[in-house]
PDB file of N, CA and C in Angstrom:
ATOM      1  N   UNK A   1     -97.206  40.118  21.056  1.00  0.00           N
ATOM      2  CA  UNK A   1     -96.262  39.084  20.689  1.00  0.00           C
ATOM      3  C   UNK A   1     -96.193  38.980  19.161  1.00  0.00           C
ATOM      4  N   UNK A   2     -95.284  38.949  18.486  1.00  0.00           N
ATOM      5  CA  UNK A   2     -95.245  38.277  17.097  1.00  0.00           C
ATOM      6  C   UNK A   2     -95.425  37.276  16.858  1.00  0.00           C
ATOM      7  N   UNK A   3     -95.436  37.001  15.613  1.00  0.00           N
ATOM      8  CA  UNK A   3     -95.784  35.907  14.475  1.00  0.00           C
ATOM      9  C   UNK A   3     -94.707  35.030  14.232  1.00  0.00           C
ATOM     10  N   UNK A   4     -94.509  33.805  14.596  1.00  0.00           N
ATOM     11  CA  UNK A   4     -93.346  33.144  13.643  1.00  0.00           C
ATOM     12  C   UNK A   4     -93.594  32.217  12.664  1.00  0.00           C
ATOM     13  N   UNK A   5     -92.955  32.342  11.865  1.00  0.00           N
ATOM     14  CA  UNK A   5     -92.969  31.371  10.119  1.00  0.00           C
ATOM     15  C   UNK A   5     -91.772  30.650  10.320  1.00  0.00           C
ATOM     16  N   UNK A   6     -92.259  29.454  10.034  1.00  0.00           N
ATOM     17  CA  UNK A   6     -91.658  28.053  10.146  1.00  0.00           C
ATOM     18  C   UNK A   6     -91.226  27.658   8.427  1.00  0.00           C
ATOM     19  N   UNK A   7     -89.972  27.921   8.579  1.00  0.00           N
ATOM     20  CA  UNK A   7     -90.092  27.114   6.812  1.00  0.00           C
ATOM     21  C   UNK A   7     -88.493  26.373   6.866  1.00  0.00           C
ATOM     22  N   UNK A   8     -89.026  24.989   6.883  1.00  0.00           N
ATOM     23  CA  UNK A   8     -88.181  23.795   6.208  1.00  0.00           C
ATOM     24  C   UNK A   8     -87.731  24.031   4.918  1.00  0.00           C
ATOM     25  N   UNK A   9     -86.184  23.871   4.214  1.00  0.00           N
ATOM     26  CA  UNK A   9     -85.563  23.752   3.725  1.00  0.00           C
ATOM     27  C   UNK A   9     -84.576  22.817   3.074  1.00  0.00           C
ATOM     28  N   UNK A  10     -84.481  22.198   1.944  1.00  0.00           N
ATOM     29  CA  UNK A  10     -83.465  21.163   1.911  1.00  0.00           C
ATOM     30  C   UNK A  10     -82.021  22.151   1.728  1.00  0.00           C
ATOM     31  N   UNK A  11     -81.145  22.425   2.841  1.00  0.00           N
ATOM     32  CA  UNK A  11     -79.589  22.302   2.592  1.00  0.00           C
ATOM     33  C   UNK A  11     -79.638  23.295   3.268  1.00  0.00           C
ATOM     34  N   UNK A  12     -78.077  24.106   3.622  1.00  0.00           N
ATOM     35  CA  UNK A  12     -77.466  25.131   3.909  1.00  0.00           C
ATOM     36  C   UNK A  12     -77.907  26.701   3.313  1.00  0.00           C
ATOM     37  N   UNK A  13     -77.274  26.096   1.879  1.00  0.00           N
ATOM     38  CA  UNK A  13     -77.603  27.210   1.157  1.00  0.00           C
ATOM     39  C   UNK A  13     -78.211  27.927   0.914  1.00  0.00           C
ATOM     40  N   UNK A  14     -79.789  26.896   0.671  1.00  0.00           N
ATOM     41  CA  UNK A  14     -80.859  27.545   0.486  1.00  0.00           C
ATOM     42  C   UNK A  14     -81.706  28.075   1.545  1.00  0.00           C
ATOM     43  N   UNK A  15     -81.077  27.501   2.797  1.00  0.00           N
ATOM     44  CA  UNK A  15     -81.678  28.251   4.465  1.00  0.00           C
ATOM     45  C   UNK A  15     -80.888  29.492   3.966  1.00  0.00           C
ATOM     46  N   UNK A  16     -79.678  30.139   3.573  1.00  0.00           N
ATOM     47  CA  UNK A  16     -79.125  31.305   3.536  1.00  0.00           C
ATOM     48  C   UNK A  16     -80.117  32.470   2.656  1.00  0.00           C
ATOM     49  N   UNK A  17     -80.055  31.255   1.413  1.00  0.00           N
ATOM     50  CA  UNK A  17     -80.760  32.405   0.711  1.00  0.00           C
ATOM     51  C   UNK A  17     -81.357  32.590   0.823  1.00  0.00           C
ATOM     52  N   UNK A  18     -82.746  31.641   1.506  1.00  0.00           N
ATOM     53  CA  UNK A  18     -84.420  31.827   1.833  1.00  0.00           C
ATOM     54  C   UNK A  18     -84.433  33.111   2.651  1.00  0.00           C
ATOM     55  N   UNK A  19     -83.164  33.006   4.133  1.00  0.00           N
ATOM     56  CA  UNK A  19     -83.539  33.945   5.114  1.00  0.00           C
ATOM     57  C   UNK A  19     -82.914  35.007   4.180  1.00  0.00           C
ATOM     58  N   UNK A  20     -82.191  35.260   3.435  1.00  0.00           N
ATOM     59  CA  UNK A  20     -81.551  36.632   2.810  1.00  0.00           C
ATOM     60  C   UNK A  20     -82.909  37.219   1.994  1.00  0.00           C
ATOM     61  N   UNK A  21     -83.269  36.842   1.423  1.00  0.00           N
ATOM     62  CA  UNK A  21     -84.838  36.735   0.721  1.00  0.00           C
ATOM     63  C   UNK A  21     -86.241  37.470   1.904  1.00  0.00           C
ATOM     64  N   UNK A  22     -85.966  36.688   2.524  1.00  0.00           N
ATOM     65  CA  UNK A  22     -87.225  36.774   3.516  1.00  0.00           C
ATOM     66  C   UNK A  22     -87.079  38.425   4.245  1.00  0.00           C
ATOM     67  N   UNK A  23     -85.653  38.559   4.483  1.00  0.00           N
ATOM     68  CA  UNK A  23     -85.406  39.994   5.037  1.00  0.00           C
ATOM     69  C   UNK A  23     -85.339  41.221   4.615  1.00  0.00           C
ATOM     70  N   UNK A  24     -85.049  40.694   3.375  1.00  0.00           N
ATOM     71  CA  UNK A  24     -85.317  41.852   1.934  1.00  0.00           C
ATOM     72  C   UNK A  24     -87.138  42.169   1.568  1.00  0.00           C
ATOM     73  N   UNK A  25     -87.433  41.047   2.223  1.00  0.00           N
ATOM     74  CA  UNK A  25     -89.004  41.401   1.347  1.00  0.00           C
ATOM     75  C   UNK A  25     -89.946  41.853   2.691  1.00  0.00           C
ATOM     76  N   UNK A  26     -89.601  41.931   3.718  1.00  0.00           N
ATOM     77  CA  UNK A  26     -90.572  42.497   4.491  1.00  0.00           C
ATOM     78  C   UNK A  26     -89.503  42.735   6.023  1.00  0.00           C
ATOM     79  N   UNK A  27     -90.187  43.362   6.769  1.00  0.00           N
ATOM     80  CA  UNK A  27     -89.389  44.059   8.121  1.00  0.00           C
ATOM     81  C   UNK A  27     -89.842  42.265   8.962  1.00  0.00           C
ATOM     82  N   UNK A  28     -88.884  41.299   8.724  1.00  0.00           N
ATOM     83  CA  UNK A  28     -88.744  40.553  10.018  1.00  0.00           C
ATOM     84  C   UNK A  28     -87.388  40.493  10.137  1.00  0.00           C
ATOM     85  N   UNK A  29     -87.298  39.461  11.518  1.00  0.00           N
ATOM     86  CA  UNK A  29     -85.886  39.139  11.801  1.00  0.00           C
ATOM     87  C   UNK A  29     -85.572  37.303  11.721  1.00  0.00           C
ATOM     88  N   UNK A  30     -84.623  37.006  11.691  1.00  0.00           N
ATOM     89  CA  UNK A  30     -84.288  35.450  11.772  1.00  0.00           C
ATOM     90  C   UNK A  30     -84.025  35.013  13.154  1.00  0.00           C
ATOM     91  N   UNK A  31     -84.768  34.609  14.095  1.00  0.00           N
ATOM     92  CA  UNK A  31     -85.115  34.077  14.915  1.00  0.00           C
ATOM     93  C   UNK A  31     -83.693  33.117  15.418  1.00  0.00           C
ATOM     94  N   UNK A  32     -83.426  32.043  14.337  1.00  0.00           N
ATOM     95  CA  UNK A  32     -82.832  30.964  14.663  1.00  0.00           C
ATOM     96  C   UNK A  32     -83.161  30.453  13.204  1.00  0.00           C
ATOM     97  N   UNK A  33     -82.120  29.631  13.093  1.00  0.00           N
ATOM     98  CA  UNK A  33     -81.783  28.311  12.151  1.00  0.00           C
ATOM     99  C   UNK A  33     -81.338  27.135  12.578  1.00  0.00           C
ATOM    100  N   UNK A  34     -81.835  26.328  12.729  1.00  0.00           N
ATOM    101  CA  UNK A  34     -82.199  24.876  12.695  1.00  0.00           C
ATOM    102  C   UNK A  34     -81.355  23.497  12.076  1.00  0.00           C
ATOM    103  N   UNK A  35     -81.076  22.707  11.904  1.00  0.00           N
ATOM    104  CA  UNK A  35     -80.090  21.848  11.242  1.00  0.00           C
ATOM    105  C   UNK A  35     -80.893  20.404  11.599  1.00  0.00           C
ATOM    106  N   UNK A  36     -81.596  19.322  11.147  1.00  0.00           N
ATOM    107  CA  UNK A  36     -81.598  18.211  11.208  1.00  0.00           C
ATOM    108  C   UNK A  36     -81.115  17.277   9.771  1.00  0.00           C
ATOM    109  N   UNK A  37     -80.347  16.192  10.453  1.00  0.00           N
ATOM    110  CA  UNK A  37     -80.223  15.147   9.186  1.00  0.00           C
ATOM    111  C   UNK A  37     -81.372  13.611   9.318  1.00  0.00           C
ATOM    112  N   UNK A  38     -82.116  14.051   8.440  1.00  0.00           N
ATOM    113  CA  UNK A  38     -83.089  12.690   8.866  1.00  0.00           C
ATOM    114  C   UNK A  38     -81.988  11.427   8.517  1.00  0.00           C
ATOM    115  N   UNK A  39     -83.153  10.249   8.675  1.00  0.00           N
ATOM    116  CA  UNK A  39     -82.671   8.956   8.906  1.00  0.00           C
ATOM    117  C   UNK A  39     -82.146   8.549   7.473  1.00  0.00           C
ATOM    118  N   UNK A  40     -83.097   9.152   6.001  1.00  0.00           N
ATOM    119  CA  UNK A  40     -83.530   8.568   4.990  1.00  0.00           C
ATOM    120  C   UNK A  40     -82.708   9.999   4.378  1.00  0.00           C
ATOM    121  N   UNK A  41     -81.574  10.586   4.888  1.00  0.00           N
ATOM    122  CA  UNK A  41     -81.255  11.433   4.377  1.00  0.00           C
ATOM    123  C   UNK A  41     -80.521  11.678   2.764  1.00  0.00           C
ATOM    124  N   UNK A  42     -79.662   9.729   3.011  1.00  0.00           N
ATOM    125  CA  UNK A  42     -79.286  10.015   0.871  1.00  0.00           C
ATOM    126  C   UNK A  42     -80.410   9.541   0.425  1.00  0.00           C
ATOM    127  N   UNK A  43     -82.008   9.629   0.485  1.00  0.00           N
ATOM    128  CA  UNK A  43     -82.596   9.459  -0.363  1.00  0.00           C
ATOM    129  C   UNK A  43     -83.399  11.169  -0.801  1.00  0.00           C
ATOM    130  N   UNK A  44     -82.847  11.968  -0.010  1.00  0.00           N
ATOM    131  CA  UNK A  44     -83.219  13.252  -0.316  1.00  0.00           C
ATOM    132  C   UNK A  44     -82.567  14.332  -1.638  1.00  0.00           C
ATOM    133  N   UNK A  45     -83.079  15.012  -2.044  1.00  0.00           N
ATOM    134  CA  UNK A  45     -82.089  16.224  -2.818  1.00  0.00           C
ATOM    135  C   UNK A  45     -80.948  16.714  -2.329  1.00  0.00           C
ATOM    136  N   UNK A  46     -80.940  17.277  -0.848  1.00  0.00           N
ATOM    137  CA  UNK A  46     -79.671  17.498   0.035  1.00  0.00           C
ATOM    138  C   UNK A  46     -79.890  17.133   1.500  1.00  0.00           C
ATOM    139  N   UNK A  47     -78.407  16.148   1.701  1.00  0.00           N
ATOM    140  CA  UNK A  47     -79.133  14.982   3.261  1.00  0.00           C
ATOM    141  C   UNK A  47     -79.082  16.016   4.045  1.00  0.00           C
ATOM    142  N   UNK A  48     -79.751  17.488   3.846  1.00  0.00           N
ATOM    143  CA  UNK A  48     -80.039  18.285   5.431  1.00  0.00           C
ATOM    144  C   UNK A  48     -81.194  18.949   5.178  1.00  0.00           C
ATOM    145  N   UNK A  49     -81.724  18.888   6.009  1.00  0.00           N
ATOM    146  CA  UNK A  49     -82.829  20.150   6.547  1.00  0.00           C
ATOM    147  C   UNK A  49     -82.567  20.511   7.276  1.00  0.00           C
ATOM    148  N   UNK A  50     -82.798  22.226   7.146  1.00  0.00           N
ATOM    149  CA  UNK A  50     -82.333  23.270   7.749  1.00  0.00           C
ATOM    150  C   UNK A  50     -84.037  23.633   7.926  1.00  0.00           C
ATOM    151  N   UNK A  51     -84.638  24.333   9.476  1.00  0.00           N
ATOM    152  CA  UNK A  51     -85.453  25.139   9.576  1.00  0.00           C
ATOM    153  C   UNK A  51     -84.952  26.600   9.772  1.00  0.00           C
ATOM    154  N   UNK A  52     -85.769  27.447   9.043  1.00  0.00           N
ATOM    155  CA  UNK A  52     -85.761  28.383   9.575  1.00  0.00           C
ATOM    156  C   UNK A  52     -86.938  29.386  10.361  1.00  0.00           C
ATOM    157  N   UNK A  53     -86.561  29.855  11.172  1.00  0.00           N
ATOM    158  CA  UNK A  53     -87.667  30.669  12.664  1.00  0.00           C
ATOM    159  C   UNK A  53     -87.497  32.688  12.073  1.00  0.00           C
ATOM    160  N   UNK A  54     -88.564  32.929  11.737  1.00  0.00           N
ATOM    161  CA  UNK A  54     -89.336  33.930  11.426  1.00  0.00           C
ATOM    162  C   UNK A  54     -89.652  34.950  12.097  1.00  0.00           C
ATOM    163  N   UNK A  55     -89.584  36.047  12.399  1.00  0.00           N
ATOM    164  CA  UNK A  55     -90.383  36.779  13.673  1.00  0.00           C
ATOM    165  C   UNK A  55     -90.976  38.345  13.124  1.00  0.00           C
ATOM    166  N   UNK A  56     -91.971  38.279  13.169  1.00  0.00           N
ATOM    167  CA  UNK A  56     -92.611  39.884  12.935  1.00  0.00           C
ATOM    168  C   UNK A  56     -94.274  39.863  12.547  1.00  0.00           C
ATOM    169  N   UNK A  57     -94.250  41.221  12.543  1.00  0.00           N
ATOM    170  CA  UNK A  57     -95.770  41.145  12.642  1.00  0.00           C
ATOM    171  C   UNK A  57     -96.522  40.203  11.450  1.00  0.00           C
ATOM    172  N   UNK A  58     -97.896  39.545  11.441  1.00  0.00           N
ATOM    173  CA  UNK A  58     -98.334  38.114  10.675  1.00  0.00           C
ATOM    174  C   UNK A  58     -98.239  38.699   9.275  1.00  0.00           C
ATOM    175  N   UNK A  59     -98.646  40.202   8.899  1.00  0.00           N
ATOM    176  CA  UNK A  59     -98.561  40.234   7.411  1.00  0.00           C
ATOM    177  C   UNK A  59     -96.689  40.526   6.809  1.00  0.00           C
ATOM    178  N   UNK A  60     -95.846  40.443   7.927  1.00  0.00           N
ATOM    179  CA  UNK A  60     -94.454  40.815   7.544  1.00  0.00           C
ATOM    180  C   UNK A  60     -93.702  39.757   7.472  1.00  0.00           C
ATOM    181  N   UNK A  61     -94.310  38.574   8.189  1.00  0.00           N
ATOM    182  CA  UNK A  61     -94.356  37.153   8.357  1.00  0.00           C
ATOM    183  C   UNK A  61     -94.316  36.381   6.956  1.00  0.00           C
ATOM    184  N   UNK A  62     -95.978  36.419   6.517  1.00  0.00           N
ATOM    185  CA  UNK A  62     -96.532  36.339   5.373  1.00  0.00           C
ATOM    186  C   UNK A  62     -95.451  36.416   3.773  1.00  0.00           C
ATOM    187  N   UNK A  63     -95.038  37.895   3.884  1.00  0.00           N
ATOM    188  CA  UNK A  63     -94.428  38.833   3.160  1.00  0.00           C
ATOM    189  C   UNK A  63     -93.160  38.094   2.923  1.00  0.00           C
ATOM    190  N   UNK A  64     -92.377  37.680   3.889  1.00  0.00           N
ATOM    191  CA  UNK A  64     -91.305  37.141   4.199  1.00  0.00           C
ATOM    192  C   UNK A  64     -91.101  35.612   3.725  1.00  0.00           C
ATOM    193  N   UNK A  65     -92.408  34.961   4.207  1.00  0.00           N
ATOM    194  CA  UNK A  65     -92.343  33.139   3.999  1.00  0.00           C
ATOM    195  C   UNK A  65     -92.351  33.183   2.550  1.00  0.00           C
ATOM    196  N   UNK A  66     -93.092  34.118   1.701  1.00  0.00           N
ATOM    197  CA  UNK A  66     -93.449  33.726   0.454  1.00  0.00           C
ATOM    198  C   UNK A  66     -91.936  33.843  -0.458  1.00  0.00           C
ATOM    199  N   UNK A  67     -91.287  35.041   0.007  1.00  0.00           N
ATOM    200  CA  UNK A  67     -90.358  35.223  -0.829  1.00  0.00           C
ATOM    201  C   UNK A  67     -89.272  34.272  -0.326  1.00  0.00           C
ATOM    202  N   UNK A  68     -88.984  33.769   0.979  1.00  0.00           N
ATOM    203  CA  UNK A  68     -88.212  32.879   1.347  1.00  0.00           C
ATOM    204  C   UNK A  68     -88.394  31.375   0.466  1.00  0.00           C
ATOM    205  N   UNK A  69     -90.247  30.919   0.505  1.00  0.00           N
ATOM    206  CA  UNK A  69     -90.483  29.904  -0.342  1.00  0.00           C
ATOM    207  C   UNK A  69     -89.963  29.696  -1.654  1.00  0.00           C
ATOM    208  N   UNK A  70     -89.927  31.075  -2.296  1.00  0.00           N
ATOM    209  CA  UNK A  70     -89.875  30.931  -3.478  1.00  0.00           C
ATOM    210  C   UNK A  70     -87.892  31.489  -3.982  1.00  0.00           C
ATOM    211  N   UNK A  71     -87.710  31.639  -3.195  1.00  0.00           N
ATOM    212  CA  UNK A  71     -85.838  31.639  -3.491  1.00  0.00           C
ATOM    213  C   UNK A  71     -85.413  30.418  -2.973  1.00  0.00           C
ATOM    214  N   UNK A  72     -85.855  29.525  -1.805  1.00  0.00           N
ATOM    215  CA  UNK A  72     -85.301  27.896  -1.993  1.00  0.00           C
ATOM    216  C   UNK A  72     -85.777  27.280  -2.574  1.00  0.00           C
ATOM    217  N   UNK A  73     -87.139  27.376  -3.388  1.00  0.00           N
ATOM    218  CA  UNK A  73     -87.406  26.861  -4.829  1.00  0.00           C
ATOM    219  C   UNK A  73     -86.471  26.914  -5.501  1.00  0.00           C
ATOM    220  N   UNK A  74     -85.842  28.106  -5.675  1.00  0.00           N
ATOM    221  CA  UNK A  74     -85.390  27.906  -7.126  1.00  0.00           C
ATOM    222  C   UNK A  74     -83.846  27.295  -6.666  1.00  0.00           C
ATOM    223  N   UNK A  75     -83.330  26.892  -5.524  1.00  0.00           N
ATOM    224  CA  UNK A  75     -82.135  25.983  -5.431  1.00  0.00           C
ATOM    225  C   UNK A  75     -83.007  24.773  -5.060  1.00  0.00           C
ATOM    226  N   UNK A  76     -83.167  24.427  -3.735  1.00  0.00           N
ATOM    227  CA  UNK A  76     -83.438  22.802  -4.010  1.00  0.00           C
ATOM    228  C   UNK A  76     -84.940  22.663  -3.159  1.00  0.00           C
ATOM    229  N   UNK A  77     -85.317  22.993  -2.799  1.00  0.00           N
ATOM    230  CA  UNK A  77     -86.390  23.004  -2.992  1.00  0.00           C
ATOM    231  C   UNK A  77     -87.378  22.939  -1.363  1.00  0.00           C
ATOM    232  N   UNK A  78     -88.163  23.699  -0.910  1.00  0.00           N
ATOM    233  CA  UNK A  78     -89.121  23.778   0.119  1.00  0.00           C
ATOM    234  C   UNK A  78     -89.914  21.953   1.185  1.00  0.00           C
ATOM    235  N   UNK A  79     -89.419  21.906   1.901  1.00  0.00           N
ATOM    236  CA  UNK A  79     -90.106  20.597   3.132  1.00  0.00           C
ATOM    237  C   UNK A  79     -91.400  20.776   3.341  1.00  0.00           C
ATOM    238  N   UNK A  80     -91.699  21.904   4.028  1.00  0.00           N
ATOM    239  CA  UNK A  80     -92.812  22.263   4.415  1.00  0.00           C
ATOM    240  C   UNK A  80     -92.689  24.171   5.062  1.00  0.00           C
ATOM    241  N   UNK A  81     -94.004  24.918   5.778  1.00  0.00           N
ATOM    242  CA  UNK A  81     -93.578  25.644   5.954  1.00  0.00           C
ATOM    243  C   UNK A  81     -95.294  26.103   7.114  1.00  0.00           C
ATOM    244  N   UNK A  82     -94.914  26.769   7.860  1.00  0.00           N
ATOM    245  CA  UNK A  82     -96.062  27.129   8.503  1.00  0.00           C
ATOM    246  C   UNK A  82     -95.878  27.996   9.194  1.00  0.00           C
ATOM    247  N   UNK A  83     -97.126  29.409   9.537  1.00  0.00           N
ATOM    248  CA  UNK A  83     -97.145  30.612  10.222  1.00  0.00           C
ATOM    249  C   UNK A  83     -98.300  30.356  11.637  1.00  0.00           C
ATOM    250  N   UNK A  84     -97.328  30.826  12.480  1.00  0.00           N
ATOM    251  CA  UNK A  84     -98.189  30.618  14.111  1.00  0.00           C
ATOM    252  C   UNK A  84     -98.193  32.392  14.525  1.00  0.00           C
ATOM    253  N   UNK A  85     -99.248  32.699  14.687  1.00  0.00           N
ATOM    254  CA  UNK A  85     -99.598  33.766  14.321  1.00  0.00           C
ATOM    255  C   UNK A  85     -99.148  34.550  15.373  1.00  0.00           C
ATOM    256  N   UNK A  86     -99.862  34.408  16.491  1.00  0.00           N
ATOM    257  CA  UNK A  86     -99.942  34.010  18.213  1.00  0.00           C
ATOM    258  C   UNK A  86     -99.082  32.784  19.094  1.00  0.00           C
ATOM    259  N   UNK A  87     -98.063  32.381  19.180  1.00  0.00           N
ATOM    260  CA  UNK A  87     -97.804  31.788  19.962  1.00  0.00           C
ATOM    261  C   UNK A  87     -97.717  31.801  21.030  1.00  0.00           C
ATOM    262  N   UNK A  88     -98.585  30.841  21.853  1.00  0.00           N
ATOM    263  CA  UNK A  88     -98.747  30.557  23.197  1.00  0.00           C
ATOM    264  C   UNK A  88     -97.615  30.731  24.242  1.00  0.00           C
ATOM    265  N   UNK A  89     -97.304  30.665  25.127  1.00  0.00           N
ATOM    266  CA  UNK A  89     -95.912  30.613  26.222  1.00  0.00           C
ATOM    267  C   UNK A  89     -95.086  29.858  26.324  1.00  0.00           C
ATOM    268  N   UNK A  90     -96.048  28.189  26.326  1.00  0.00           N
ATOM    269  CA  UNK A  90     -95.298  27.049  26.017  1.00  0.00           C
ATOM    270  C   UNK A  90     -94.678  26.749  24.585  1.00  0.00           C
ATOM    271  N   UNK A  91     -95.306  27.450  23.938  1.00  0.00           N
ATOM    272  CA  UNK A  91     -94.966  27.056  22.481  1.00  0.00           C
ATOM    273  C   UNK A  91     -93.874  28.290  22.154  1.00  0.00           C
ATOM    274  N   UNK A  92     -93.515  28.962  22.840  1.00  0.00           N
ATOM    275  CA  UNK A  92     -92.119  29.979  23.011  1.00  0.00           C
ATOM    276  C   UNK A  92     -91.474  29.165  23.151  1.00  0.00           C
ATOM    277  N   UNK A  93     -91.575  28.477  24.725  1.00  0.00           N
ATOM    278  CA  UNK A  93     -90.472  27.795  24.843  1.00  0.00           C
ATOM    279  C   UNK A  93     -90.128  26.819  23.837  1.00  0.00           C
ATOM    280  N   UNK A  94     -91.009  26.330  23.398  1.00  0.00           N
ATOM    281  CA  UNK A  94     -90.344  24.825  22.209  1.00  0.00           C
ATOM    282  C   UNK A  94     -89.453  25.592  21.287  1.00  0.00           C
ATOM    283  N   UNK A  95     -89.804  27.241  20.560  1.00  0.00           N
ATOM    284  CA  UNK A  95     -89.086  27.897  20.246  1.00  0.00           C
ATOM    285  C   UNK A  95     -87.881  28.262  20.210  1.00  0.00           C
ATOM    286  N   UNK A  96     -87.341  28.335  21.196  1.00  0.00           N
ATOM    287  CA  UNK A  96     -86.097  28.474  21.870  1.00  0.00           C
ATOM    288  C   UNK A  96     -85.258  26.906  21.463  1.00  0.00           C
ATOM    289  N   UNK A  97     -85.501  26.019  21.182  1.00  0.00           N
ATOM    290  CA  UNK A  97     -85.033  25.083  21.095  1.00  0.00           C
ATOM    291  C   UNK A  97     -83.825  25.145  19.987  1.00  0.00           C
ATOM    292  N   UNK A  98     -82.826  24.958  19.491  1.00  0.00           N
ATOM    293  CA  UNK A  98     -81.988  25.501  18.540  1.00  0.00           C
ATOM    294  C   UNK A  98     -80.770  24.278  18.391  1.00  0.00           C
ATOM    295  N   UNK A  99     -80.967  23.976  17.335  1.00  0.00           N
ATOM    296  CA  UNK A  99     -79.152  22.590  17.254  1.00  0.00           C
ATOM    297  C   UNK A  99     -78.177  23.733  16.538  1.00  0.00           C
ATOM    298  N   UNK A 100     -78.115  24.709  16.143  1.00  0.00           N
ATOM    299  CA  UNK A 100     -77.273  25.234  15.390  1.00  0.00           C
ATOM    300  C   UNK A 100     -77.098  26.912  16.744  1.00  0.00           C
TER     301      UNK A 100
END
């Protein structure tokens, strides 16, 4: 099974460029992209977060989150971000979950 990297995003854009980034710097694929507007959204940089879903082996993963991290740095800026190395069956399914 592969690896997926979880990385929150503030906006559109920078979900584009992160995943354009992320695919250039190592052999994964983009899983899915994500769309929530929190509650407290005009008190943010941009009222969206976008996740984006990761898939490939943990060091292509790795390879991928960092350069993704660091190209929505430089537009508006990283939420959070996390690598599940192994995901479980059930935790596939939460996977699959998708608003966009």
């Amino acid at each position: 099974m592969d690896a997926v990297g979880l990385l929150e995003v503030y906006g559109c854009c920078a979900a584009f460029v992160a995943a354009d980034a992320a695919c250039k710097a190592a052999n994964v694929t983009v899983d899915a992209l994500d769309k929530n507007k929190p509650a407290n959204a005009e008190t943010l940089p941009v009222p969206l977060i976008m996740i984006l879903k990761f898939r490939g082996s943990v060091a292509d993963v790795e390879a991928a989150m960092d350069a993704a991290e660091k190209a929505a740095n430089e537009l508006t800026g990283v939420v959070t971000k996390y690598i599940i190395p192994n995901p479980t069956e059930d935790t596939e399914k939460l996977l699959k979950i998708s608003a966009i």
